[in-house]
Each structure stands twice: as C-alpha cells, then as structure tokens.
C-alpha atoms as a PDB file:
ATOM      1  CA  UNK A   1       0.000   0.000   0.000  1.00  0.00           C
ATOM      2  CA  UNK A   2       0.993   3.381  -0.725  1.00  0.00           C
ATOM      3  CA  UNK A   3       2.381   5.779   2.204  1.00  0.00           C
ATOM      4  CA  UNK A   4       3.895   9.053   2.819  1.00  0.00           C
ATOM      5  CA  UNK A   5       7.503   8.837   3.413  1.00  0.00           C
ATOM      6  CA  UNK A   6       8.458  12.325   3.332  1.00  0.00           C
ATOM      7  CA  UNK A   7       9.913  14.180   6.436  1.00  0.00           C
ATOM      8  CA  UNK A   8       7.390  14.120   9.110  1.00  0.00           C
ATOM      9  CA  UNK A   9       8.042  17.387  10.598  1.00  0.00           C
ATOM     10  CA  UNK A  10       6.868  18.916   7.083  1.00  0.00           C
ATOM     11  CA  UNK A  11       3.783  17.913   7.619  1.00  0.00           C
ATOM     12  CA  UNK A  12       3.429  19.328  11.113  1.00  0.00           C
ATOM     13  CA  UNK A  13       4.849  22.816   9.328  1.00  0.00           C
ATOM     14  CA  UNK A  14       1.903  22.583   6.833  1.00  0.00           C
ATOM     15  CA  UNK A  15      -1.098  22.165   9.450  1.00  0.00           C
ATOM     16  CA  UNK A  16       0.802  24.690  11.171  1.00  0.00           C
ATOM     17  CA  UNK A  17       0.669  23.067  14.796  1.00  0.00           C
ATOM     18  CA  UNK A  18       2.272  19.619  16.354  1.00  0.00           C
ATOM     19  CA  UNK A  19       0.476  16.363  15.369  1.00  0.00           C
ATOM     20  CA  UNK A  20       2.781  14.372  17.354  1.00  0.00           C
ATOM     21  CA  UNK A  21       4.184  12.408  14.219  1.00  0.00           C
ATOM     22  CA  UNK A  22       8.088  11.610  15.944  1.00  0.00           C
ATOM     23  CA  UNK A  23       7.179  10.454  19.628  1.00  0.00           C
ATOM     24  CA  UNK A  24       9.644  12.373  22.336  1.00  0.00           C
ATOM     25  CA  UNK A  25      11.217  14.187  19.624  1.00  0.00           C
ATOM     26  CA  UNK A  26       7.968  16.261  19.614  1.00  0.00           C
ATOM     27  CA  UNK A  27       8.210  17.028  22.986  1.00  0.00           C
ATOM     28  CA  UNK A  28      11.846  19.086  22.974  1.00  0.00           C
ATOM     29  CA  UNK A  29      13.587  22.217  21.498  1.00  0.00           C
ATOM     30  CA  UNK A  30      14.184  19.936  18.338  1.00  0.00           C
ATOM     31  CA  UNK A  31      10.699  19.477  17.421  1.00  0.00           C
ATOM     32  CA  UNK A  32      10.197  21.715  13.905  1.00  0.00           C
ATOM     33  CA  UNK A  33       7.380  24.044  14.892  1.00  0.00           C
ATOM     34  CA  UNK A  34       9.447  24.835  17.922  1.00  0.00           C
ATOM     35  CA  UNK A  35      12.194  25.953  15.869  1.00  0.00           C
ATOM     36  CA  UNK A  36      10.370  27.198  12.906  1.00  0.00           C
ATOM     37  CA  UNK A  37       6.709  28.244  14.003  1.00  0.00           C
ATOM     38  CA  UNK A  38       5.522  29.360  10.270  1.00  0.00           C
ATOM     39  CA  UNK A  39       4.157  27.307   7.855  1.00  0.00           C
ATOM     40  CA  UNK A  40       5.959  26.151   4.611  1.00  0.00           C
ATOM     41  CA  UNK A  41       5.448  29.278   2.057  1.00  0.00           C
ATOM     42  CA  UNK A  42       4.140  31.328   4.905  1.00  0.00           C
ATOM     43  CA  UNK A  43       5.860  34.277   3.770  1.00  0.00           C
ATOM     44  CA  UNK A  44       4.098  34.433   0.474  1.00  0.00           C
ATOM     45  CA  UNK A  45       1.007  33.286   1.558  1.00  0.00           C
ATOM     46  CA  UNK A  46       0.489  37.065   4.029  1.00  0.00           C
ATOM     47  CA  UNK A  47      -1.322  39.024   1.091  1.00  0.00           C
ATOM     48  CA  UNK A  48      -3.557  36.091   0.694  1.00  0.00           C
ATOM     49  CA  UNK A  49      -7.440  35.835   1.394  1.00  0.00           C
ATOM     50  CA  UNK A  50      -7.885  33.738   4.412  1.00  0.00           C
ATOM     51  CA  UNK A  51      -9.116  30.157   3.616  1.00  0.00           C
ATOM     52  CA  UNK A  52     -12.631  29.150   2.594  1.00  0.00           C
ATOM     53  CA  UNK A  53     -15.337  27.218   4.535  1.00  0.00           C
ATOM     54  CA  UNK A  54     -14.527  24.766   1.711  1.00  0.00           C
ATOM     55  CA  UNK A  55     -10.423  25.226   2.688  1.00  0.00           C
ATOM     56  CA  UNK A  56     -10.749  24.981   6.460  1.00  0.00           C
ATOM     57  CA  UNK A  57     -12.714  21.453   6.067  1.00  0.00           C
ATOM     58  CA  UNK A  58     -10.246  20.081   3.587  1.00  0.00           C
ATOM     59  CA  UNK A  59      -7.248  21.102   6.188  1.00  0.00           C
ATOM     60  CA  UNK A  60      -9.075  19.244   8.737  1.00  0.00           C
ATOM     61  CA  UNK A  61      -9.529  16.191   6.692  1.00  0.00           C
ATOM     62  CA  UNK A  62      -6.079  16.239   6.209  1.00  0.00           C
ATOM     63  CA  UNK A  63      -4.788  16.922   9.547  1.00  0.00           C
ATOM     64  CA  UNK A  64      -7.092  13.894  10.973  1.00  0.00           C
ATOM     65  CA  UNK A  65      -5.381  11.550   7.706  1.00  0.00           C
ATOM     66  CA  UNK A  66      -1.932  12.684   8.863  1.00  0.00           C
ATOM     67  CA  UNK A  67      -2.434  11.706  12.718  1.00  0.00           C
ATOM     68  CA  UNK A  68      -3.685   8.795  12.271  1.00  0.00           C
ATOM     69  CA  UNK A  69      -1.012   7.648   9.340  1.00  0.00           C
ATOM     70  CA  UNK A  70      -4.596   6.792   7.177  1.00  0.00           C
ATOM     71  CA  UNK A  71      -4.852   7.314   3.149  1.00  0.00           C
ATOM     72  CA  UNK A  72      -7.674   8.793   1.186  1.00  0.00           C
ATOM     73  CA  UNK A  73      -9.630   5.731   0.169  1.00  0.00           C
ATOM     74  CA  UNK A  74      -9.377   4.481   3.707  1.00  0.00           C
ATOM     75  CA  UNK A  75     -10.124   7.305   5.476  1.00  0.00           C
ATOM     76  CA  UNK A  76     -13.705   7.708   3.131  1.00  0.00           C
ATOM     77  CA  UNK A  77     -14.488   4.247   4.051  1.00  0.00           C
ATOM     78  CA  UNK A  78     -13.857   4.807   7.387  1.00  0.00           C
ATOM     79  CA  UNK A  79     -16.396   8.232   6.952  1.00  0.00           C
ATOM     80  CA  UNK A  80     -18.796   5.821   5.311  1.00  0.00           C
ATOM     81  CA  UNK A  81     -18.981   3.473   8.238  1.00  0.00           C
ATOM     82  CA  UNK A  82     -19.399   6.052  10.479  1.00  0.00           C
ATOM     83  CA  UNK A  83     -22.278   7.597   8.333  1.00  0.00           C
ATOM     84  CA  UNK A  84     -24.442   4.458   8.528  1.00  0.00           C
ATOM     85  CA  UNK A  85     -24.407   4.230  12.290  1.00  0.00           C
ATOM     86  CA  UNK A  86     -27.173   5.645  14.275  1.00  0.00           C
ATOM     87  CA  UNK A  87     -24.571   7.216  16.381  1.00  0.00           C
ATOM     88  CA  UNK A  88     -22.924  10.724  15.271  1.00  0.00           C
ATOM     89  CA  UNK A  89     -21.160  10.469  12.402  1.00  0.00           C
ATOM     90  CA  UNK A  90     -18.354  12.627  13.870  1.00  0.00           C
ATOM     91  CA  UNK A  91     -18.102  10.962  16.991  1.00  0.00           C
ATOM     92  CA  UNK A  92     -18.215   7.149  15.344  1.00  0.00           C
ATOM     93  CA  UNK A  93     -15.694   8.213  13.311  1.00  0.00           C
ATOM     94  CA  UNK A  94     -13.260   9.494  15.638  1.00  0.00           C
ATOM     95  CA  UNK A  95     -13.630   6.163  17.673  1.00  0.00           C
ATOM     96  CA  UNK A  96     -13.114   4.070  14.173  1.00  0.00           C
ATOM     97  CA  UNK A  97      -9.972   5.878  14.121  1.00  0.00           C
ATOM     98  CA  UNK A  98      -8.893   5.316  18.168  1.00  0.00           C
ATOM     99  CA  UNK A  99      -9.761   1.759  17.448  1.00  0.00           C
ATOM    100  CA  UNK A 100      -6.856   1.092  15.514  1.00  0.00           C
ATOM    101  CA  UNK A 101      -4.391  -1.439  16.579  1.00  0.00           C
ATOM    102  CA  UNK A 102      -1.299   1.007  15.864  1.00  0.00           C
ATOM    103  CA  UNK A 103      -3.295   3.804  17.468  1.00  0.00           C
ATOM    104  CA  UNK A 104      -4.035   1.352  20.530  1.00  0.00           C
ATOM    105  CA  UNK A 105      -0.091   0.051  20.876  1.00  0.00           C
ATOM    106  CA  UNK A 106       0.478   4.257  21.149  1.00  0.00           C
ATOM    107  CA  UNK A 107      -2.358   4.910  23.355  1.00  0.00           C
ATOM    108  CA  UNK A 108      -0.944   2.135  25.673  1.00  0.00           C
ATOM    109  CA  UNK A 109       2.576   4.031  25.455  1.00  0.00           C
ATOM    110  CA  UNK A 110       3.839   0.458  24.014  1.00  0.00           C
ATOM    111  CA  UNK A 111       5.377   3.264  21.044  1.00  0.00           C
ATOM    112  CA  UNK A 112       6.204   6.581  21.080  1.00  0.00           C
ATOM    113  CA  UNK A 113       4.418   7.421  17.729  1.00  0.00           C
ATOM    114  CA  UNK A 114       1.773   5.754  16.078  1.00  0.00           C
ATOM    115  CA  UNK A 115       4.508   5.418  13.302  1.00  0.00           C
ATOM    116  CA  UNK A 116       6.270   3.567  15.070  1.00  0.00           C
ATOM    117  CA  UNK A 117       3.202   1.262  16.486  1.00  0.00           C
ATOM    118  CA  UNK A 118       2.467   0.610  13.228  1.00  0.00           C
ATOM    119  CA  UNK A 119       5.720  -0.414  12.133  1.00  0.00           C
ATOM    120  CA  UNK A 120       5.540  -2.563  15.713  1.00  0.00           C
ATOM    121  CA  UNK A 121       2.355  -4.617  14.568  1.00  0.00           C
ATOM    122  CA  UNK A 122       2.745  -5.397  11.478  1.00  0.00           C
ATOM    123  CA  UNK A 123       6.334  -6.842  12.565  1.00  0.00           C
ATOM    124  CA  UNK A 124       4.060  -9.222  14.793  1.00  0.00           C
ATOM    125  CA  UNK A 125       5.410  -7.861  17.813  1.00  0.00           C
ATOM    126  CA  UNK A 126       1.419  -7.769  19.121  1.00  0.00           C
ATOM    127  CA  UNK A 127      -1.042 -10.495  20.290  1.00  0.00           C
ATOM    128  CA  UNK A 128      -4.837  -9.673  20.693  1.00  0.00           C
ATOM    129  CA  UNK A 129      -6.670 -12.197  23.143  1.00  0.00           C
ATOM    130  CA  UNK A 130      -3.764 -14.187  22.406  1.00  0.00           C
ATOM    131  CA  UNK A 131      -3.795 -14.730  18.724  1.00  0.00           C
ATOM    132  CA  UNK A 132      -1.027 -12.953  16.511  1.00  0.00           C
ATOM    133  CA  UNK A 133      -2.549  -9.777  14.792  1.00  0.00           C
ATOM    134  CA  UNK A 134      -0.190  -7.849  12.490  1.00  0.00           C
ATOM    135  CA  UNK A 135      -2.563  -5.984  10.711  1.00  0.00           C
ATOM    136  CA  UNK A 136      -2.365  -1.934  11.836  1.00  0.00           C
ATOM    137  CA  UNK A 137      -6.048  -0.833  10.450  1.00  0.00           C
ATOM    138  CA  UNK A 138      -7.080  -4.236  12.817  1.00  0.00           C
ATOM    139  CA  UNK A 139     -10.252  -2.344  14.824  1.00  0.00           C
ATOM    140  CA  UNK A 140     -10.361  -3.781  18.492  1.00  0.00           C
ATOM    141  CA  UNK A 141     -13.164  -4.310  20.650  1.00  0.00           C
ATOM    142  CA  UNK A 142     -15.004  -3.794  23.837  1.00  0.00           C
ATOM    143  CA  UNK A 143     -12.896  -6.571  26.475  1.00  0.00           C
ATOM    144  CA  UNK A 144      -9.890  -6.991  23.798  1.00  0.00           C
ATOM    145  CA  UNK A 145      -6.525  -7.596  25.490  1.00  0.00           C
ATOM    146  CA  UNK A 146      -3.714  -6.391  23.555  1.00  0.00           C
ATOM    147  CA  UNK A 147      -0.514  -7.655  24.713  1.00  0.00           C
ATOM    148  CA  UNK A 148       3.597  -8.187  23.783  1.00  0.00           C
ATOM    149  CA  UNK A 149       4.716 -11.269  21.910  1.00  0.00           C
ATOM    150  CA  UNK A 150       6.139 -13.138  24.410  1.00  0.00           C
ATOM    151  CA  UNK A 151       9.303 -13.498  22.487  1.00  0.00           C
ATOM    152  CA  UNK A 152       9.346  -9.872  22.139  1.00  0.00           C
ATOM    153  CA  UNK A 153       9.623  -9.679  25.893  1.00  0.00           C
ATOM    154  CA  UNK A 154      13.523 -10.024  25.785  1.00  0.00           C
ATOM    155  CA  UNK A 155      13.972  -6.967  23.625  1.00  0.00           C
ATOM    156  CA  UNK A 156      16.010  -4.015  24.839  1.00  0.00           C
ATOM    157  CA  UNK A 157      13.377  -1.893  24.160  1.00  0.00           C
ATOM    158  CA  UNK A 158      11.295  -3.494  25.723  1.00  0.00           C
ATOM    159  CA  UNK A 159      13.151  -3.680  28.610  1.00  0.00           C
ATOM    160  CA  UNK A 160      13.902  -0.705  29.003  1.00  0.00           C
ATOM    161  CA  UNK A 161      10.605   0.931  28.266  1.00  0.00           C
ATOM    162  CA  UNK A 162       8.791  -1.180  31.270  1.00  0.00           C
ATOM    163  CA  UNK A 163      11.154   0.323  33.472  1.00  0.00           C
ATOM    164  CA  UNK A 164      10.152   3.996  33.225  1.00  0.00           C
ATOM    165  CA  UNK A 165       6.177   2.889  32.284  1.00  0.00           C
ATOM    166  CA  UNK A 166       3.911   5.040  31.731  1.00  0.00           C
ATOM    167  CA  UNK A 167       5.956   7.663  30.251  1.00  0.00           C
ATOM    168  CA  UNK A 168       2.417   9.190  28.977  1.00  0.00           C
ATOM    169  CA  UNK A 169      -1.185   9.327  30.300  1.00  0.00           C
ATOM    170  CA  UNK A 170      -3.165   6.135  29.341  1.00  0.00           C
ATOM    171  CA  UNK A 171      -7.188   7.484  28.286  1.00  0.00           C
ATOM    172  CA  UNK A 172      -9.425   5.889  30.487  1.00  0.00           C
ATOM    173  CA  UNK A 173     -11.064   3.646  27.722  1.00  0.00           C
ATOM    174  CA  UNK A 174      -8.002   1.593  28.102  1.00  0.00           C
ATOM    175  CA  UNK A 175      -6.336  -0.249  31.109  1.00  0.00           C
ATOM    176  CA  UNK A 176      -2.711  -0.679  31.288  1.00  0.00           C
ATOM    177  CA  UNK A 177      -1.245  -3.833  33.161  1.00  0.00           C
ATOM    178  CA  UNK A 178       2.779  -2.771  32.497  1.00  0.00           C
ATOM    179  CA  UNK A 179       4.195  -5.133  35.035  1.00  0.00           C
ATOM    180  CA  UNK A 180       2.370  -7.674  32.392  1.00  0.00           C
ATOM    181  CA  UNK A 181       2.885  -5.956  29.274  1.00  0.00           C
ATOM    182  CA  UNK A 182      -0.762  -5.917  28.742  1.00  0.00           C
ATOM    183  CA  UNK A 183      -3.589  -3.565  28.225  1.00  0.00           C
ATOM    184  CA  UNK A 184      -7.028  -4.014  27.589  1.00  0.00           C
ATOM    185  CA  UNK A 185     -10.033  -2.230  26.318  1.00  0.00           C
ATOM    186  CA  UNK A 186     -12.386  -1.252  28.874  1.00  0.00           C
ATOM    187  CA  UNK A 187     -14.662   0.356  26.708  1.00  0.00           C
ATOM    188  CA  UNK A 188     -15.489   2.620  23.832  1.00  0.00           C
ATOM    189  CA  UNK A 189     -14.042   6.294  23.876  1.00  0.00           C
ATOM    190  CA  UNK A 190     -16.329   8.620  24.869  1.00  0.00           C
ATOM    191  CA  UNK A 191     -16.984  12.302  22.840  1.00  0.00           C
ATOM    192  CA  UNK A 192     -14.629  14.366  25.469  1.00  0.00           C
ATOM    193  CA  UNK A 193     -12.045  11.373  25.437  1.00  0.00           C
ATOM    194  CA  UNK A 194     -11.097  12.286  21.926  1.00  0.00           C
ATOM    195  CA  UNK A 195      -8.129  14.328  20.290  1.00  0.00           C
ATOM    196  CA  UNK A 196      -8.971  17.596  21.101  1.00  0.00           C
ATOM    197  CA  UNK A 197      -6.885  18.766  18.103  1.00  0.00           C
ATOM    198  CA  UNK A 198      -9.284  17.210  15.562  1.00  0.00           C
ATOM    199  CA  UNK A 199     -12.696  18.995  14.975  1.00  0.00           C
ATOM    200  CA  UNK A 200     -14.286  15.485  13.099  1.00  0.00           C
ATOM    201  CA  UNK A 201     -17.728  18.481  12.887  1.00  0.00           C
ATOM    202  CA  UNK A 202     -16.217  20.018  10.139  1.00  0.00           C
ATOM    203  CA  UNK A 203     -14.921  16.864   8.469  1.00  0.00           C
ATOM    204  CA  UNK A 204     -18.519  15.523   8.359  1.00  0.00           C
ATOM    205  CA  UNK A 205     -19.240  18.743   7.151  1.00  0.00           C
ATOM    206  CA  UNK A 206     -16.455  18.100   3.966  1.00  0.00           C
ATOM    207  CA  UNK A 207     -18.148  14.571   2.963  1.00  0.00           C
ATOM    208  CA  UNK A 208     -21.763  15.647   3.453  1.00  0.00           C
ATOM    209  CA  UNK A 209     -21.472  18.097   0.245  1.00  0.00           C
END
C-alpha cells in the first residue's frame, strides 16, 4: 500500500501546529514548529485571502489523515462506516480511528508514535486475546486484550521501556497492566475522550457536500 515517506516534521509545518508524528522528539527544542513556528510558504502566503469554509474542512480532513497515518480511500471508508451508524457520524468516526491497533499500541505508550506502532504490529510484535494480529487498520473491541509477543519480551526496548512505564497518560477507555505488558479495552471512547486537536464536525461537514 501506498504511504507518505516524506519528512514528518513537514507535515506538522503545513497544518501549522504539532500532530505528534516523531514520539519524544515532539516534545523538545528539536521538534520543527518549535524551531520554525511558520508554515511552509508562509511568507508568500500574508497578502492572501484567508481560507474558505470549503479550505478549512479540507485542512481538517487532512490533519485527521496525517495523525492517524490513514490514506484517502481508507479514510472515506472509514467516513462511510461512520455515516451508517445511528450514532454521530463525527463521533463514530473518531472512535473508528482510536480503534486502531497502531493507534491502541500508542495509546498504551507500548510506542512513542503511532509510526512507530504501526511499524511494531505489522512486525508481529502484538497479540490480541492471544492470537497474533499484524494488521495496523485491525479495529479492536469492547474486552480486547492487547498484549507483547512473548518473544518480544527479551527486547532491549522493551526492557527498558517497562522500566520507566507510563511515560504518557493512558485514556481511560483503556487499562494498562505494564508489570504484564498488557492492556485491555475497557470500553469505547467517549466524545470528550477524543483528540482535542481534531474537529471530526467540520470533516462531516467536507463529505456531506
């Protein structure tokens, strides 16, 4: 499948705020919107008119596709699903995209990006209620239990990540068990559990026309 593989921190300079794309990096002096707060083509873009109704959806779009490491086609059948449920569109999508295995593996603070959770599953470094899943879209469930291969348990990464676990908050959806290298999903995210950064009203808004 196709995939961005351009410098990250470009695409942080374009939305023109941190999505959190490089784990810890993001976090210190070296992240790029520390260091360079404008915008690629910021300069020439001053004596422009400000951006559309039309403009501001599309940049939301793209800033949820970007978090979430999720192409076009996937991300409009992920809007579809979400448009058939009786729930809100906006709000089933957003937990569609939480859902995600990779997303999950960050959430947990198994990976410092969901880049690099992504990378972690489909390397098979992930069981879900015990089976092998090394698929990154895979959605999990209400009672799942996403744990570490147990071969993967010797890793010095691993080992060295239990020891300072959790480096991040966990959401209370999910439970973490790090002395087992385990979490498990307690439950659906609710509306004010979401990414804040991510208004998913005006990306219903960009399908619906």
């Amino acid at each position: 499948m196709a995939r961005y593989t351009g410098p990250s921190c470009r695409l942080c300079r374009r939305a023109g705020e941190k999505l959190f794309l490089k784990g810890e990096r993001c976090h210190t002096a070296k992240c790029a919107i520390e260091k360079r707060r404008r915008a690629p083509g910021a300069n020439a873009q001053v004596n422009r008119r400000r951006l559309s109704d039309y403009g501001i959806q599309l940049k939301e779009k793209r800033k949820a596709r970007v978090m979430y490491g999720v192409l076009e086609r996937q991300f409009r059948r992920y809007y579809e699903v979400a448009r058939k449920n009786p729930q809100a569109t906006g709000l089933m999508l957003m937990q569609l995209l939480e859902r995600r295995l990779d997303n999950v593996v960050f959430r947990l603070d198994f990976a410092e990006s969901r880049n690099q959770g992504r990378q972690m599953v489909m390397h098979g470094h992930f069981f879900v209620n015990g089976r092998k899943v090394d698929v990154p879209s895979y959605n999990v469930k209400e009672g799942d239990v996403i744990s570490w291969k147990p071969s993967s348990r010797d890793n010095e990464y691993v080992k060295a990540m239990v020891q300072n676990m959790p480096r991040k908050p966990v959401p209370a959806w999910l439970t973490l068990d790090a002395a087992n290298l385990q979490g498990t999903v307690a439950r659906y995210p609710g509306a004010q559990e979401l990414d804040a950064n991510i208004e998913s009203r005006l990306i219903v808004e960009f399908y619906s026309k």
